[in-house]
C-alpha atoms as a PDB file:
ATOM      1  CA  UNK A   1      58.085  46.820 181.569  1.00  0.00           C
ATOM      2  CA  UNK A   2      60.313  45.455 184.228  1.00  0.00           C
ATOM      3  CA  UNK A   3      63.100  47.160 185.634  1.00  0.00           C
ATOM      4  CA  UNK A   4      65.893  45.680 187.886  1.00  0.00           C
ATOM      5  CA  UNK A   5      67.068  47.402 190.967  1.00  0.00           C
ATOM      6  CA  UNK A   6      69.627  47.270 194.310  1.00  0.00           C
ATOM      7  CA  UNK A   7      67.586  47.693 197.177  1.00  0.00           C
ATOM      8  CA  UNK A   8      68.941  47.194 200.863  1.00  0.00           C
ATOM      9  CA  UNK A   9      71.552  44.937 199.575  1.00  0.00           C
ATOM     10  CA  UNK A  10      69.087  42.821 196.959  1.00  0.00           C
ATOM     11  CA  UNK A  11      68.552  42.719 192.952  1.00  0.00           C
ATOM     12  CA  UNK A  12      64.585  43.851 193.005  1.00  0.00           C
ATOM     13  CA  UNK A  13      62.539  43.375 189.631  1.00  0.00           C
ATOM     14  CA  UNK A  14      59.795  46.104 189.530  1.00  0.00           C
ATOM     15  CA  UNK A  15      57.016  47.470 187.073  1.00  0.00           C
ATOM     16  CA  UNK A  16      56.663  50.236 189.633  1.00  0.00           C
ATOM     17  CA  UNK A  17      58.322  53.145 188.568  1.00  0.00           C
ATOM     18  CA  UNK A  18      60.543  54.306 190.946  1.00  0.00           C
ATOM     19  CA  UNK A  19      59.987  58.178 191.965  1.00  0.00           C
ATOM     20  CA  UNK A  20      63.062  57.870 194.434  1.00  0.00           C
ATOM     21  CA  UNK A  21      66.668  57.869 193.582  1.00  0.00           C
ATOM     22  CA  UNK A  22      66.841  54.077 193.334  1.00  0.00           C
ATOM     23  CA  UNK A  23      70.322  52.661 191.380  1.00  0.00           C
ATOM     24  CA  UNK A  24      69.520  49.995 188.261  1.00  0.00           C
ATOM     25  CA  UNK A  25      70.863  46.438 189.231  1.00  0.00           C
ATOM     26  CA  UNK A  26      71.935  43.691 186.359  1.00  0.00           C
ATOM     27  CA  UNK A  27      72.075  39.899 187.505  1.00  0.00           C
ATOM     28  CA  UNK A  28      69.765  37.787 188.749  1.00  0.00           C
ATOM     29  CA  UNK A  29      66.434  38.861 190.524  1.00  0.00           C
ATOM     30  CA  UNK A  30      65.882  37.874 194.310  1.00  0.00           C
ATOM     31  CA  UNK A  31      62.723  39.511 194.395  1.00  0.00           C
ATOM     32  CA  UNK A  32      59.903  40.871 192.252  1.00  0.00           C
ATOM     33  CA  UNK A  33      57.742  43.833 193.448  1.00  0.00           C
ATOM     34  CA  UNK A  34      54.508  43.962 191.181  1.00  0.00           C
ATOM     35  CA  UNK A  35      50.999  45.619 191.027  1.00  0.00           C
ATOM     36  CA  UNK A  36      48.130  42.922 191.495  1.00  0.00           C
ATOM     37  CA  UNK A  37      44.379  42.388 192.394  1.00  0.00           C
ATOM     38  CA  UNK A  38      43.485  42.991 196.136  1.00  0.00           C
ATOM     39  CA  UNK A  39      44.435  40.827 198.691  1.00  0.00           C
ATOM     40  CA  UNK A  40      40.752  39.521 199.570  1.00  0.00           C
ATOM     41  CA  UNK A  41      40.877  38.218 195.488  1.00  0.00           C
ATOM     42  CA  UNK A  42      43.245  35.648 196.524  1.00  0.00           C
ATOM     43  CA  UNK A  43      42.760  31.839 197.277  1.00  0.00           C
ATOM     44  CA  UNK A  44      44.708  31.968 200.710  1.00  0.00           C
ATOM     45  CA  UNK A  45      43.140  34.886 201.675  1.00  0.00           C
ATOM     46  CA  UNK A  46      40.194  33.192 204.654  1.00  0.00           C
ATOM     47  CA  UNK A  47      43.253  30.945 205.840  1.00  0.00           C
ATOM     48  CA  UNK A  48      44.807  34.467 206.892  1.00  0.00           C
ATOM     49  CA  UNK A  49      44.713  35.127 210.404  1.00  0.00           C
ATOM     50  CA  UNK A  50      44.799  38.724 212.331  1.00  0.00           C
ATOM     51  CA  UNK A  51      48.797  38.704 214.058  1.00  0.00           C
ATOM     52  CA  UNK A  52      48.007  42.383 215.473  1.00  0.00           C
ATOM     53  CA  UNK A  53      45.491  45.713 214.594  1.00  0.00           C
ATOM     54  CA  UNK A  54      46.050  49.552 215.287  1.00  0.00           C
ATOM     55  CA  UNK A  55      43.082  51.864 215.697  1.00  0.00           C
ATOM     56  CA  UNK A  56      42.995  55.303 214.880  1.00  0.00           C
ATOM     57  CA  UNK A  57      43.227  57.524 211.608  1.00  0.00           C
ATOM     58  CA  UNK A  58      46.372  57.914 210.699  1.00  0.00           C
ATOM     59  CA  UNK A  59      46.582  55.866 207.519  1.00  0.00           C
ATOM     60  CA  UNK A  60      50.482  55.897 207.044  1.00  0.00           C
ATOM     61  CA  UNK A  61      51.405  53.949 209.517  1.00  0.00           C
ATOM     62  CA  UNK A  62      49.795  49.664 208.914  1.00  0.00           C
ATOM     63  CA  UNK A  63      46.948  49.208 210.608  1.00  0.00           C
ATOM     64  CA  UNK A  64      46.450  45.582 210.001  1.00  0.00           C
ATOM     65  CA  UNK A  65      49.288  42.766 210.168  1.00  0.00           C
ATOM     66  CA  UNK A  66      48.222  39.132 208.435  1.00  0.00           C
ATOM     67  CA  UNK A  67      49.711  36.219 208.470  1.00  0.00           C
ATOM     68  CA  UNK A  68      49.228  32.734 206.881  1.00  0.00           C
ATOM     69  CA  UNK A  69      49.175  29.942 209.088  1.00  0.00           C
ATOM     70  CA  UNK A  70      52.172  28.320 207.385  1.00  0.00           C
ATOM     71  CA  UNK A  71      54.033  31.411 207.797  1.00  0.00           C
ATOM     72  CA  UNK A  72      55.219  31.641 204.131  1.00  0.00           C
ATOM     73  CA  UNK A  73      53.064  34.688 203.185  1.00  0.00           C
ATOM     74  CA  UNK A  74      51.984  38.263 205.266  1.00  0.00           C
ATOM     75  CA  UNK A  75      49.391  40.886 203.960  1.00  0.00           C
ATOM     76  CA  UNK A  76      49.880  44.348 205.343  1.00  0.00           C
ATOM     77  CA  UNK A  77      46.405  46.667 205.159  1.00  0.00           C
ATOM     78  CA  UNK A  78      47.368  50.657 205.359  1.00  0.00           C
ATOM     79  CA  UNK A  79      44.229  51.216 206.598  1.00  0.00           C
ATOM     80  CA  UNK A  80      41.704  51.059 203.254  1.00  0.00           C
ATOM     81  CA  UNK A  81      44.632  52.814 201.282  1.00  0.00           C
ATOM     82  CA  UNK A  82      46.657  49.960 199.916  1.00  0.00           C
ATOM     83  CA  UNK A  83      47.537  46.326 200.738  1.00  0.00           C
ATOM     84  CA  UNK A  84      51.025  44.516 200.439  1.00  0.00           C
ATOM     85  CA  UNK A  85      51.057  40.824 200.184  1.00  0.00           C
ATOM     86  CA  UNK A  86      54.537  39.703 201.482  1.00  0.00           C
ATOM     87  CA  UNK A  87      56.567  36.250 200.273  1.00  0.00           C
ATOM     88  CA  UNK A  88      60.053  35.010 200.307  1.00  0.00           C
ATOM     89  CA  UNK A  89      60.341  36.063 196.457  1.00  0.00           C
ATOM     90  CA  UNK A  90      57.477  38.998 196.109  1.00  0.00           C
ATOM     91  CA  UNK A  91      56.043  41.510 196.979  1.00  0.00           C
ATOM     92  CA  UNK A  92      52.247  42.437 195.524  1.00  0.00           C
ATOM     93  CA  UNK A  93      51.035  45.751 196.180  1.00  0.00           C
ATOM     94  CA  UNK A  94      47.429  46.934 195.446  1.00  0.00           C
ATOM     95  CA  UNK A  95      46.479  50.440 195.926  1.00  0.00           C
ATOM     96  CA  UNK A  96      42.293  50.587 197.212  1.00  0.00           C
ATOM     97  CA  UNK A  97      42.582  54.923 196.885  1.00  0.00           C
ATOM     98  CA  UNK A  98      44.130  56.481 194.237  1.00  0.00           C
ATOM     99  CA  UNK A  99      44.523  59.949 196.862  1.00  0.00           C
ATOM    100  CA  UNK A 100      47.518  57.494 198.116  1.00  0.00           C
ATOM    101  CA  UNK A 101      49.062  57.247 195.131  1.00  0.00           C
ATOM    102  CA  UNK A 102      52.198  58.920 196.210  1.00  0.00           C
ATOM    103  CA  UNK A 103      52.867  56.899 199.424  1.00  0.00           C
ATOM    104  CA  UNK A 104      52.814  52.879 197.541  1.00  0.00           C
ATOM    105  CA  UNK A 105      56.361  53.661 197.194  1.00  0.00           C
ATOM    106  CA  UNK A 106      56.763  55.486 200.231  1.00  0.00           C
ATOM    107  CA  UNK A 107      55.390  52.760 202.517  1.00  0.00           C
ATOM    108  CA  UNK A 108      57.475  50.448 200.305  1.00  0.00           C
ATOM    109  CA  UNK A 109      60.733  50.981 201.180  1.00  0.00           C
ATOM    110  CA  UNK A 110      59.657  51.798 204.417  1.00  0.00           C
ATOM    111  CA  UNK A 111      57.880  49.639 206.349  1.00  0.00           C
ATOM    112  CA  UNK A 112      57.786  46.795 203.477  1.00  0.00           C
ATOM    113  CA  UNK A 113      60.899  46.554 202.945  1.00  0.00           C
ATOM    114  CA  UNK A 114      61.785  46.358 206.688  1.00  0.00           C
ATOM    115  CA  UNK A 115      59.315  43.827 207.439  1.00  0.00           C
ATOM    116  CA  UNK A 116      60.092  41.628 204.493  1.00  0.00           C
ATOM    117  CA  UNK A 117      63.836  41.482 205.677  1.00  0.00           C
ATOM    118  CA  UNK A 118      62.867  40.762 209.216  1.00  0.00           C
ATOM    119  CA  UNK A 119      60.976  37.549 207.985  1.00  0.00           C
ATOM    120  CA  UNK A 120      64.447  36.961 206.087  1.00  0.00           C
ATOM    121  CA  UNK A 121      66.379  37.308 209.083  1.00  0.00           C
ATOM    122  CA  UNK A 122      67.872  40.644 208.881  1.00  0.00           C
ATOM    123  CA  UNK A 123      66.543  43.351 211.453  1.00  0.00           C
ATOM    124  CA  UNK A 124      66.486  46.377 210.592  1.00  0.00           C
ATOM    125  CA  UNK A 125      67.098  49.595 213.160  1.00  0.00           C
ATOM    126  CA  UNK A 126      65.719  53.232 212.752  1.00  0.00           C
ATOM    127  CA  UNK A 127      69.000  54.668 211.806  1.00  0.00           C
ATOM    128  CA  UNK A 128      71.273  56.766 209.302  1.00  0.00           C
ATOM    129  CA  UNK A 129      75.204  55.280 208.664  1.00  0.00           C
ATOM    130  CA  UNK A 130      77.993  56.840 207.092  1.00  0.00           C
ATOM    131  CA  UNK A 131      81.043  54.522 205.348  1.00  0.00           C
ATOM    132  CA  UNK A 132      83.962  55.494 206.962  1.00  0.00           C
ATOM    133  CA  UNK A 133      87.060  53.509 206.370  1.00  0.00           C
ATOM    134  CA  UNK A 134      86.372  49.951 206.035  1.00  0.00           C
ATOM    135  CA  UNK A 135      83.201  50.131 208.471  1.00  0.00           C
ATOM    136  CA  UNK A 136      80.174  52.323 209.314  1.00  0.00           C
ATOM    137  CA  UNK A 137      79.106  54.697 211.540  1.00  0.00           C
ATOM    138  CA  UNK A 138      75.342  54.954 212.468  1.00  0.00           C
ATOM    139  CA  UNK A 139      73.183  57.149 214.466  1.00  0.00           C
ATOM    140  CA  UNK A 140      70.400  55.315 215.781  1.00  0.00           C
ATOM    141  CA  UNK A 141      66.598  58.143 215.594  1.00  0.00           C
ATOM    142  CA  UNK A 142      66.824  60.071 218.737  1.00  0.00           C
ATOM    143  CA  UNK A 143      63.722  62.533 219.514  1.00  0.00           C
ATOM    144  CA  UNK A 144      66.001  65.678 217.970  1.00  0.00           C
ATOM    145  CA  UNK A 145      69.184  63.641 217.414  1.00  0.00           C
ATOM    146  CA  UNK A 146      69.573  64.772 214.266  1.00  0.00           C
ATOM    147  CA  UNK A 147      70.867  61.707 212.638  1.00  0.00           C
ATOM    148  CA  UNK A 148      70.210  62.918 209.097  1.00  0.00           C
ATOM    149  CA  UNK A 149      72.435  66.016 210.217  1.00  0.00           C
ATOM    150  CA  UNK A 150      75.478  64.082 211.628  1.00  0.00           C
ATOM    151  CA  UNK A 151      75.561  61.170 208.219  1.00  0.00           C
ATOM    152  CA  UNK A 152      75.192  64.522 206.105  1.00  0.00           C
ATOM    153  CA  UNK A 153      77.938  66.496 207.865  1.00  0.00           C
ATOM    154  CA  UNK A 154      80.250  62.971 207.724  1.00  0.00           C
ATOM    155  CA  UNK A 155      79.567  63.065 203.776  1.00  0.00           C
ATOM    156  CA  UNK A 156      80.756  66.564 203.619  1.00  0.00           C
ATOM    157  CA  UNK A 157      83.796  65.078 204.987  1.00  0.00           C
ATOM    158  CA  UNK A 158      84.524  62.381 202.836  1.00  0.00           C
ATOM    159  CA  UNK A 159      82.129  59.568 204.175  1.00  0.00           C
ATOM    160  CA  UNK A 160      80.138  57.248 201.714  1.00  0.00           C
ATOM    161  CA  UNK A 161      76.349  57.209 202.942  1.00  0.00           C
ATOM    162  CA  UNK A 162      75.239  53.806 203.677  1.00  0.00           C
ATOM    163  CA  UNK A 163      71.559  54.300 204.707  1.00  0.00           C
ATOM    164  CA  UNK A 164      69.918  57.716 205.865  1.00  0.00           C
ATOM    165  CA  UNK A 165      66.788  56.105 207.804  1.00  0.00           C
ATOM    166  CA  UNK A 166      66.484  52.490 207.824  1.00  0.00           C
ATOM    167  CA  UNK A 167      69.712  50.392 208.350  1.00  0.00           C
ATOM    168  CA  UNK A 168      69.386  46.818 207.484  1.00  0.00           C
ATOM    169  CA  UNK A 169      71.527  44.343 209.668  1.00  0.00           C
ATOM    170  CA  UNK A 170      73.110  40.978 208.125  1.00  0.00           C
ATOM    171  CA  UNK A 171      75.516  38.314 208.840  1.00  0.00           C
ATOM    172  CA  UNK A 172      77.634  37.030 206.052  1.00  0.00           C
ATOM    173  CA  UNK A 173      80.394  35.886 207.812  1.00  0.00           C
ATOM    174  CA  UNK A 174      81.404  36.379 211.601  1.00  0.00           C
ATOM    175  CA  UNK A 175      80.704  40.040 211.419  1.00  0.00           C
ATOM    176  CA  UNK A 176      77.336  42.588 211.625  1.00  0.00           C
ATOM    177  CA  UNK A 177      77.321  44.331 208.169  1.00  0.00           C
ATOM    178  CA  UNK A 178      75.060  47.085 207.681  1.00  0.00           C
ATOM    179  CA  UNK A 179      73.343  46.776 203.821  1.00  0.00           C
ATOM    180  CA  UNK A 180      73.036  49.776 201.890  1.00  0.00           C
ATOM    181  CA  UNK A 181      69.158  50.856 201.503  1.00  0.00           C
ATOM    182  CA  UNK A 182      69.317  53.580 198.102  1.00  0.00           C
ATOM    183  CA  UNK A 183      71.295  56.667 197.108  1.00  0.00           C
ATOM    184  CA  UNK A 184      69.096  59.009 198.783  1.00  0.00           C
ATOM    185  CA  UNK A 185      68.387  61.641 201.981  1.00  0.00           C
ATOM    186  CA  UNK A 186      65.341  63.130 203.250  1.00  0.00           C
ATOM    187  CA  UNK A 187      65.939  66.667 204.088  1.00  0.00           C
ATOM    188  CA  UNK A 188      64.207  69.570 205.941  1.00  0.00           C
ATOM    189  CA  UNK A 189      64.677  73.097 203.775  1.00  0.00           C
ATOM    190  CA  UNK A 190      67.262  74.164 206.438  1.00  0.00           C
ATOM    191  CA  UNK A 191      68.910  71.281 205.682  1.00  0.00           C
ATOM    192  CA  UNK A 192      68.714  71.164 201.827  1.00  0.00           C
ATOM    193  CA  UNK A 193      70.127  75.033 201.918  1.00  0.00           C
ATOM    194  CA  UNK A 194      73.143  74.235 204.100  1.00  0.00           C
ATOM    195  CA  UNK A 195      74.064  71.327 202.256  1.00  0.00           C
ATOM    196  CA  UNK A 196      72.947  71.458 198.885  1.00  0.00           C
ATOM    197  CA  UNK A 197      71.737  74.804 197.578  1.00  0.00           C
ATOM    198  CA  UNK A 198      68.643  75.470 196.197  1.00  0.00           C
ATOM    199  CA  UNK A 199      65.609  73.855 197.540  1.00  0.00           C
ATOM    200  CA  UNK A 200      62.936  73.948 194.716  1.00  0.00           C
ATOM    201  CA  UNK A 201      65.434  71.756 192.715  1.00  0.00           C
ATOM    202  CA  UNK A 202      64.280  68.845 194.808  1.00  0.00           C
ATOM    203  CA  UNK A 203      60.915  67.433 195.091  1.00  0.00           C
ATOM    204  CA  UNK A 204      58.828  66.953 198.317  1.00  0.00           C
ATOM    205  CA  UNK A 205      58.821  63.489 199.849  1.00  0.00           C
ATOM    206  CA  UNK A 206      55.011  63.837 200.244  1.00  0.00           C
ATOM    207  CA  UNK A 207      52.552  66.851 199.280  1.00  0.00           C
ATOM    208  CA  UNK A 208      51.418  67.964 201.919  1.00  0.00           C
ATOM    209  CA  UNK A 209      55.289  68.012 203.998  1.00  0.00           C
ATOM    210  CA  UNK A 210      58.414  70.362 203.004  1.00  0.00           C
ATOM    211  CA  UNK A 211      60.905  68.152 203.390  1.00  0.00           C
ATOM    212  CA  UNK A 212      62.594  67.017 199.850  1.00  0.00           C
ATOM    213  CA  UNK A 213      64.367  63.831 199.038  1.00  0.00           C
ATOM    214  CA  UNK A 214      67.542  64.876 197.400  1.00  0.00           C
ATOM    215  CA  UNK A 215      69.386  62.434 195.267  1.00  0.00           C
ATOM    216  CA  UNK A 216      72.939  61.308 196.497  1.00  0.00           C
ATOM    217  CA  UNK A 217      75.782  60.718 193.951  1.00  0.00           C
ATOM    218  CA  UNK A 218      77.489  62.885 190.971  1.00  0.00           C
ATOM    219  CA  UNK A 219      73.766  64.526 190.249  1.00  0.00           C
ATOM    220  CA  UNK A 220      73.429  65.404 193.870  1.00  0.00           C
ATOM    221  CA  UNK A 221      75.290  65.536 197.524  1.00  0.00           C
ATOM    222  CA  UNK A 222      77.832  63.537 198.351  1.00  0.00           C
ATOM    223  CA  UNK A 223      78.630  59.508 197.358  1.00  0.00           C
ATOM    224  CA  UNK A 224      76.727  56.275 197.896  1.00  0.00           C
ATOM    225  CA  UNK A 225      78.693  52.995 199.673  1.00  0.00           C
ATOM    226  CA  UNK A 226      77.385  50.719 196.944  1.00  0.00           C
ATOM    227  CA  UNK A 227      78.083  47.733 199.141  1.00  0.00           C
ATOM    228  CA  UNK A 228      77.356  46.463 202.621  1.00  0.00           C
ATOM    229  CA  UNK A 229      79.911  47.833 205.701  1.00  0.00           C
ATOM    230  CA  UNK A 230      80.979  46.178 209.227  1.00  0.00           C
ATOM    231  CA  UNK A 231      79.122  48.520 211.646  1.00  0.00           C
ATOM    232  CA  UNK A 232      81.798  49.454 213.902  1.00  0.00           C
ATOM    233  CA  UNK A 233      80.616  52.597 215.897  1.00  0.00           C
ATOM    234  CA  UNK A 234      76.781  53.141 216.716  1.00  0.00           C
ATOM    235  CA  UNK A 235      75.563  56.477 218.780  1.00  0.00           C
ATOM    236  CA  UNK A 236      72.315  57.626 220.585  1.00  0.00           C
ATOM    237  CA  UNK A 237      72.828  61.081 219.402  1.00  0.00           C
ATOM    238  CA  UNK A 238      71.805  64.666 221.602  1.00  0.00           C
ATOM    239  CA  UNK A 239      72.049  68.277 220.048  1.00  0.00           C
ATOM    240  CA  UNK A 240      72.042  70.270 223.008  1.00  0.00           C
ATOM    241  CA  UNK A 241      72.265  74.053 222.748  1.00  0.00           C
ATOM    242  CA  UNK A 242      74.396  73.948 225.842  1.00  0.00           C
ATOM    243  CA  UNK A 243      77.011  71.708 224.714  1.00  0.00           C
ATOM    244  CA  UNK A 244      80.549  73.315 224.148  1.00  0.00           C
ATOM    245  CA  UNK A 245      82.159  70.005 222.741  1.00  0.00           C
ATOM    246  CA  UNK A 246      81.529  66.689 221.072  1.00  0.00           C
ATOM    247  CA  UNK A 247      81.543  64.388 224.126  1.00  0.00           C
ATOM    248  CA  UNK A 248      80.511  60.409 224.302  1.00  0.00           C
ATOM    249  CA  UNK A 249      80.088  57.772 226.683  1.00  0.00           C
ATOM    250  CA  UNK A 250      80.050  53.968 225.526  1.00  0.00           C
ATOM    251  CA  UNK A 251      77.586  51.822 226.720  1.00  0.00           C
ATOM    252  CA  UNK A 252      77.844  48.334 228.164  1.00  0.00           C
ATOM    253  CA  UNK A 253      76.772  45.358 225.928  1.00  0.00           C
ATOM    254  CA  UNK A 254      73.850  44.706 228.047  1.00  0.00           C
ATOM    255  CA  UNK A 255      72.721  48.592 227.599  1.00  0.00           C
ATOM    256  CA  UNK A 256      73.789  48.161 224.223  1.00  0.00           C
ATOM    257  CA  UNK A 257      71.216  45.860 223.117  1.00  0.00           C
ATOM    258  CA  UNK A 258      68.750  47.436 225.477  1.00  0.00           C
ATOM    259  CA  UNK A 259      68.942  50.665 223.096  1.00  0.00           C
ATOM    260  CA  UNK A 260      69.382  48.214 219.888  1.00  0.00           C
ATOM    261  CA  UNK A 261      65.782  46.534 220.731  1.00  0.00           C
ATOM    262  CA  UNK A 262      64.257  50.134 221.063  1.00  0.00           C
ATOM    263  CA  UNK A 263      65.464  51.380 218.414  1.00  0.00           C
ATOM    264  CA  UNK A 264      64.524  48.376 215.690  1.00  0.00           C
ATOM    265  CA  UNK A 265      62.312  49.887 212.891  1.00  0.00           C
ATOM    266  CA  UNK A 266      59.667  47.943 213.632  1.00  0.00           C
ATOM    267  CA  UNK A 267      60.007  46.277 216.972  1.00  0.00           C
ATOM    268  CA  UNK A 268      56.204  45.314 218.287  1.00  0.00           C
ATOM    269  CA  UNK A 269      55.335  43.953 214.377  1.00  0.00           C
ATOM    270  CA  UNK A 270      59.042  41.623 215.135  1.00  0.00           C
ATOM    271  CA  UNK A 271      58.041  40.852 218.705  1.00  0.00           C
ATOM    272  CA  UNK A 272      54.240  39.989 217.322  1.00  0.00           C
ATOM    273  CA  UNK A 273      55.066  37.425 214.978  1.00  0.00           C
ATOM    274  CA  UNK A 274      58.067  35.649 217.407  1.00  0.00           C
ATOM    275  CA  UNK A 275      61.188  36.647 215.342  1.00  0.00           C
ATOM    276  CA  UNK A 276      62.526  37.639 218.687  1.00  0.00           C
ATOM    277  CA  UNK A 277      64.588  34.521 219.082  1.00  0.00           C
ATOM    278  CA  UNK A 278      65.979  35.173 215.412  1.00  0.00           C
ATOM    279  CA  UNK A 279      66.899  38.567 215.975  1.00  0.00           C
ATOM    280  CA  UNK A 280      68.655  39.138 218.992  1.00  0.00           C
ATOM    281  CA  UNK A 281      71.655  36.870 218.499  1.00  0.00           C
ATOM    282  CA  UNK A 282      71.765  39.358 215.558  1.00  0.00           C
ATOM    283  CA  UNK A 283      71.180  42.409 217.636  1.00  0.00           C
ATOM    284  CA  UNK A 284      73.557  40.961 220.826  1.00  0.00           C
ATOM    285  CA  UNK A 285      76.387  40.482 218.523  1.00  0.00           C
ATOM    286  CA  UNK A 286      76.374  44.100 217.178  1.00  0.00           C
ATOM    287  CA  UNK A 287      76.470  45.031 220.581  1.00  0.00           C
ATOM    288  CA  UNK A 288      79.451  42.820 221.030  1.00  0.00           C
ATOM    289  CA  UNK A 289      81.303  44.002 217.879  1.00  0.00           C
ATOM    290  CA  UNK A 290      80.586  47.681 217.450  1.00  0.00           C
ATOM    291  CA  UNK A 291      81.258  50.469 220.291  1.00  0.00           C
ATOM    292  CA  UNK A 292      77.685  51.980 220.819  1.00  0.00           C
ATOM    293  CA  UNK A 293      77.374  55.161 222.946  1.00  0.00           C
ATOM    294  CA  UNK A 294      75.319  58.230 224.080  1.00  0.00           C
ATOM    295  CA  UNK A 295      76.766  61.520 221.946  1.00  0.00           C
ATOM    296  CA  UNK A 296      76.136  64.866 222.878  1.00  0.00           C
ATOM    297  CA  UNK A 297      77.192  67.703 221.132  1.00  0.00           C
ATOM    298  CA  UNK A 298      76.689  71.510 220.156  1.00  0.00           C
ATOM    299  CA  UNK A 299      73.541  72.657 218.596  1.00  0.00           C
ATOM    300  CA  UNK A 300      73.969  74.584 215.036  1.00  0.00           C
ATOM    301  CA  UNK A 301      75.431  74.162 211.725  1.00  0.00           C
ATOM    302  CA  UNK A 302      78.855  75.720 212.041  1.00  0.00           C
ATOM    303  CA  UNK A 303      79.830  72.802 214.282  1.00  0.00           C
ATOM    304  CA  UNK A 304      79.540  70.145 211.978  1.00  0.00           C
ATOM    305  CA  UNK A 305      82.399  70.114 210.772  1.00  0.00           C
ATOM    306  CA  UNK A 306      84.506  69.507 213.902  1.00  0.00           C
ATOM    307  CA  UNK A 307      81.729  66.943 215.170  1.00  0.00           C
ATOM    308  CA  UNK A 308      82.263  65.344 211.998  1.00  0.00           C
ATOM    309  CA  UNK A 309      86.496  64.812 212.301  1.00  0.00           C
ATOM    310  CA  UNK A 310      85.818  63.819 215.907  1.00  0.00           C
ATOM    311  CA  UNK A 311      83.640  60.733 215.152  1.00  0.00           C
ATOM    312  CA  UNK A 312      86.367  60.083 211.863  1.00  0.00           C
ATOM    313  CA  UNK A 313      89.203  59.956 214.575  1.00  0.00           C
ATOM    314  CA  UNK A 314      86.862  57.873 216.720  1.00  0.00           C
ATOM    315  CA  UNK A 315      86.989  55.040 214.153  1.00  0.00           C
ATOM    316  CA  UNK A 316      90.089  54.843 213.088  1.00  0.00           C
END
């Protein structure tokens, strides 16, 4: 039976049974997510032409990108694992090997999701954000930034979390907003013990990896932002063992949306199918709106909480 769900901002009807925290949705459906046959079944399927291919064996990342020459419909190939066939209202999903059973959802509201926004005009960045205030701050996946870290330490503090990987950009009005993804954090044991307790209350995020995906709300840590923010402050994040104090330096617009194009979630699959032109207006006028900077600061856990009031002062 069909459930309804708020996804990155939209109403989602699904048979898939959601093993992530994922919040029920009432209203009308923008998109339906459904099992179906494989993606060679299909009438369109020899109109479908190759946009780009990845060799190698690692089957979570897509290794094939397809796309129909009247650009209304994608099919993304995880390797023989699973296919997704992408269009403006649904999403089909066919799993080849039942081994990847666990990752349909995984891959889902990962790389699906992303890539379905982009073709609706919304890029999305590799990022965590935190409500605070009226806006958001976000801390864009540095190699050891520890952007999970810094949107769980501004939760301890009162902050409402927006996203914790993927942060979905859109333009209602004149302003960037950032669109909540779903009530839920990936955490490292280390992370789960400082923050929430007792790690065997959470399950894994795959089998074979320790880190857990603990629910957000009343039932877990912290509080959700059930609705899209302005994305006012944006950092490039550094834990440095060395560091004696929170310190930041802004970039310029230009570097700005230097760091905002290498940081998208999926930035050769946007530049291989030409959404370039649709994006970066997006992308320059974040850069324009919301102060984005390189942030340094101390390495270890009993310095959150000061990093954590200096970034709340830095938006107000």
């Amino acid at each position: 039976m069909a459930q309804r769900y708020r996804l990155y901002g939209t109403t989602v009807e699904s048979t898939l049974s959601f093993e992530h925290h994922v919040p029920a949705a009432s209203g009308a459906a923008e998109l339906r997510v459904e099992e179906g046959p494989p993606a060679s079944s299909f009438s369109f399927w020899t109109q479908m032409e190759v946009v780009s291919a990845v060799e190698g064996d690692d089957v979570s990342v897509p290794h094939t990108l397809y796309r129909h020459p009247e650009g209304d419909r994608h099919v993304v190939r995880f390797r023989d694992a699973a296919d997704y066939i992408l269009a403006p209202d649904t999403i089909t999903y066919h799993l080849h090997d039942r081994r990847f059973a666990h990752a349909v959802e995984i891959w889902l509201l990962g790389p699906i999701f992303s890539l379905w926004n982009e073709l609706r005009g919304r890029p999305a960045l590799h990022a965590s954000a935190v409500g605070v205030g009226d806006g958001a701050i976000g801390f864009l996946a540095t190699n050891k930034g520890g952007k999970s870290t810094l949107a769980a330490g501004l939760m301890q503090a009162g902050g409402l979390l927006l996203t914790d990987d993927i942060l979905v950009l859109d333009v209602p009005t004149d302003r960037v907003v950032g669109r909540p993804s779903y009530p839920q954090m990936r955490m490292w044991p280390e992370q789960v013990r400082h923050f929430v307790g007792d790690v065997a209350e959470w399950p894994r995020v795959v089998p074979h990896l320790s880190k857990r995906r603990v629910a957000v709300g009343p039932e877990g840590f912290g509080s959700f932002a059930d609705a899209g923010r302005p994305v006012t402050h944006l950092f490039l994040p550094e834990r440095r063992s060395d560091a004696t104090d929170v310190q930041w330096s802004p970039l310029s617009p230009q570097e700005a949306v230097v760091e905002l194009l290498r940081h998208s979630f999926l930035p050769n699959t946007a530049d291989q199918l030409g959404l370039a032109d649709r994006r970066l207006p997006v992308l320059t006028a974040l850069a324009d709106q919301a102060q984005v900077a390189r942030l340094v600061y101390p390495e270890g856990a009993e310095h959150l909480p000061a990093v954590a009031e200096t970034l709340r002062r830095a938006a107000d």
